[in-house]
C-alpha atoms as a PDB file:
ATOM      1  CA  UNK A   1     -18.597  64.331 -15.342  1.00  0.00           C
ATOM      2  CA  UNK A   2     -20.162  62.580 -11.994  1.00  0.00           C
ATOM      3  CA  UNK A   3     -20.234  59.175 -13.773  1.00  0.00           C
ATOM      4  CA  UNK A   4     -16.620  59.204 -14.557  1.00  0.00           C
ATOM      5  CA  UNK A   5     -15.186  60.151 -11.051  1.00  0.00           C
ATOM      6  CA  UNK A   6     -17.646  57.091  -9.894  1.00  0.00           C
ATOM      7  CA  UNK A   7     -16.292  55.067 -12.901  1.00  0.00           C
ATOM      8  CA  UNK A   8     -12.251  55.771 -11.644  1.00  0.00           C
ATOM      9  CA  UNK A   9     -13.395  54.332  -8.087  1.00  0.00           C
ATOM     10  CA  UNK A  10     -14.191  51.073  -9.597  1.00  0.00           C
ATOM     11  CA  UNK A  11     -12.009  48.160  -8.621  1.00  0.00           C
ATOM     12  CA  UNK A  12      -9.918  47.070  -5.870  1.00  0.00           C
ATOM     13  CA  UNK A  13      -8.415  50.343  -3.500  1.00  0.00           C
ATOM     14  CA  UNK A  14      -4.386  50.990  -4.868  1.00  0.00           C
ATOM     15  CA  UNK A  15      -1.598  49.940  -2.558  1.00  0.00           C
ATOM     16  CA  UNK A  16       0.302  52.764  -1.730  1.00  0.00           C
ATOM     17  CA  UNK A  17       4.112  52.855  -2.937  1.00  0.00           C
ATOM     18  CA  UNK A  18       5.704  51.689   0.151  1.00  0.00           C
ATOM     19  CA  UNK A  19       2.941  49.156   0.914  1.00  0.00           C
ATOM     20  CA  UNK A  20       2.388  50.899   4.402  1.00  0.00           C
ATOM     21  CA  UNK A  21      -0.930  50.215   5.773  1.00  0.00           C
ATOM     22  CA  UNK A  22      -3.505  52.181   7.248  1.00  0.00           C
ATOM     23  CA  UNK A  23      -3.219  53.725  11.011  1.00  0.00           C
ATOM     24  CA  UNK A  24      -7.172  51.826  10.960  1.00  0.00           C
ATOM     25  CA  UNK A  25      -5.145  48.460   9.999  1.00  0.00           C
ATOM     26  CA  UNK A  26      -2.281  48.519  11.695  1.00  0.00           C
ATOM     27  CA  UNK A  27      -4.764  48.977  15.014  1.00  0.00           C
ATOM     28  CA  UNK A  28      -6.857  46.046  13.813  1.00  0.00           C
ATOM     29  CA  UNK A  29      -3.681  43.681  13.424  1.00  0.00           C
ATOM     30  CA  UNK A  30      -2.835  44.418  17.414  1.00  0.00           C
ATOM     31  CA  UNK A  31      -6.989  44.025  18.940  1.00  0.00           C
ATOM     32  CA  UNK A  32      -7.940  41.396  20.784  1.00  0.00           C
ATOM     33  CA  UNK A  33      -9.420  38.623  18.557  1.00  0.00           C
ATOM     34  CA  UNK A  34     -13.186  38.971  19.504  1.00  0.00           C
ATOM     35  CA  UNK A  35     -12.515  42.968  18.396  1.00  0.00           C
ATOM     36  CA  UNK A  36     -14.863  44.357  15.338  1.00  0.00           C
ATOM     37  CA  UNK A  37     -13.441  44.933  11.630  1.00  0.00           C
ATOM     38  CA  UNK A  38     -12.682  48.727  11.568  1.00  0.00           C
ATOM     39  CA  UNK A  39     -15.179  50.520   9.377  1.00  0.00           C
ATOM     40  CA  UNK A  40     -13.356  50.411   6.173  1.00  0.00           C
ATOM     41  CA  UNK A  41     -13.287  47.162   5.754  1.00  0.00           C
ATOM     42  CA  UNK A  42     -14.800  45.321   3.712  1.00  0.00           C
ATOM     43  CA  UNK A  43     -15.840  41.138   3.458  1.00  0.00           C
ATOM     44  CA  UNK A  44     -13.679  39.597   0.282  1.00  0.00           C
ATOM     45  CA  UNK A  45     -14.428  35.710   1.636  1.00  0.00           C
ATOM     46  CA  UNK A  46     -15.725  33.971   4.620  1.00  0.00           C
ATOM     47  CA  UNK A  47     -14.959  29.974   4.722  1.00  0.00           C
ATOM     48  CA  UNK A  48     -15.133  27.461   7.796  1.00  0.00           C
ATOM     49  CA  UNK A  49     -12.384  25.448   8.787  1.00  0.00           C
ATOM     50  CA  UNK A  50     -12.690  22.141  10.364  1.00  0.00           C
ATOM     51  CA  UNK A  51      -9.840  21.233  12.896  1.00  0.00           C
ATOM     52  CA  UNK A  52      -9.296  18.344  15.124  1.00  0.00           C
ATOM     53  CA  UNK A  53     -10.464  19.862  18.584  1.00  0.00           C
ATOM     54  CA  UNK A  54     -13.022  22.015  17.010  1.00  0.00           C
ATOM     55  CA  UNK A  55     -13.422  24.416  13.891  1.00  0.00           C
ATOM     56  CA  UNK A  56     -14.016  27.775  13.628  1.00  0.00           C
ATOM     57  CA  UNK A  57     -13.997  30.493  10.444  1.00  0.00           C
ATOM     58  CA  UNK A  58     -11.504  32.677   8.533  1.00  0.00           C
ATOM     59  CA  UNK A  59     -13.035  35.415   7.028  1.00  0.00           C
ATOM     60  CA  UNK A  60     -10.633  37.807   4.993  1.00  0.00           C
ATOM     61  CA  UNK A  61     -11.493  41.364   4.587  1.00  0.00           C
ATOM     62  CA  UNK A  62     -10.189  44.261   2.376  1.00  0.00           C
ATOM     63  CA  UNK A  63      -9.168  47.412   3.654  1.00  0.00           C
ATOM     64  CA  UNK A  64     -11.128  50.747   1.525  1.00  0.00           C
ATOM     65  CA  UNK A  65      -8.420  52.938   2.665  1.00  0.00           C
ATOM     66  CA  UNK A  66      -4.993  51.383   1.824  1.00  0.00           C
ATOM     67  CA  UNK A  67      -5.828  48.536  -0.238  1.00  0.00           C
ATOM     68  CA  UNK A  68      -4.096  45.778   2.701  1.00  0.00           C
ATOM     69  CA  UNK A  69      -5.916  42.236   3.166  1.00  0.00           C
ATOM     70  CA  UNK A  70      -6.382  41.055   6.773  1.00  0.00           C
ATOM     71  CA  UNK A  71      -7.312  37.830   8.003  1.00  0.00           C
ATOM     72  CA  UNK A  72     -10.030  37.195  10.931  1.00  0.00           C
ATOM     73  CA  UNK A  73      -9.773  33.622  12.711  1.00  0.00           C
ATOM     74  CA  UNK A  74     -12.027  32.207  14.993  1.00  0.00           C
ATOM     75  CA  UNK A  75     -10.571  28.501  15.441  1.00  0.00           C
ATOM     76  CA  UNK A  76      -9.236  27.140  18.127  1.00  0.00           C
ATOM     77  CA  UNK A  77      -5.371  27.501  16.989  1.00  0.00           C
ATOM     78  CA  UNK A  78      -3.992  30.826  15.192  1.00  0.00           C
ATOM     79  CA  UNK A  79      -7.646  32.822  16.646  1.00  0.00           C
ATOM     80  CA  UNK A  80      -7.423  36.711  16.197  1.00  0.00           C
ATOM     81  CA  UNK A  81      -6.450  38.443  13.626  1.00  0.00           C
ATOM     82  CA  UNK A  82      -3.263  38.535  11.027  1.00  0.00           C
END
């Protein structure tokens, strides 16, 4: 009976009906850009981006809670997060 509740959390969180995210993600789309990823979330892909005036990364994370992808930059133009 265990293995099957673990066997139902398998795959990617659902998005709730209205799409809402969570109070944890709509806080971490308003901190500053050097601010930490909120506990619940979780690394989907990390890549570096090369720019003219310097690079930086994009790393995009996946929320546990609510299912909502967020986007971390550290470049020089669009830094923080989205």
């Amino acid at each position: 009976m265990a293995q099957q509740s673990f066997q139902a959390r398998l795959g990617p969180p659902p998005m709730s009906a209205d799409d809402a995210a969570c109070r944890a993600c709509c806080g971490q789309m308003r901190a500053h850009w050097q601010e930490r990823p909120h506990a619940r979330l979780m690394v989907v892909a990390s890549t570096p981006v090369i720019e003219a005036f310097g690079g930086g990364v994009e790393t995009r994370y996946l929320c546990l809670e609510c299912g909502h992808t967020l986007m971390h930059s550290t470049g020089r133009f669009g830094q923080g997060w989205h």
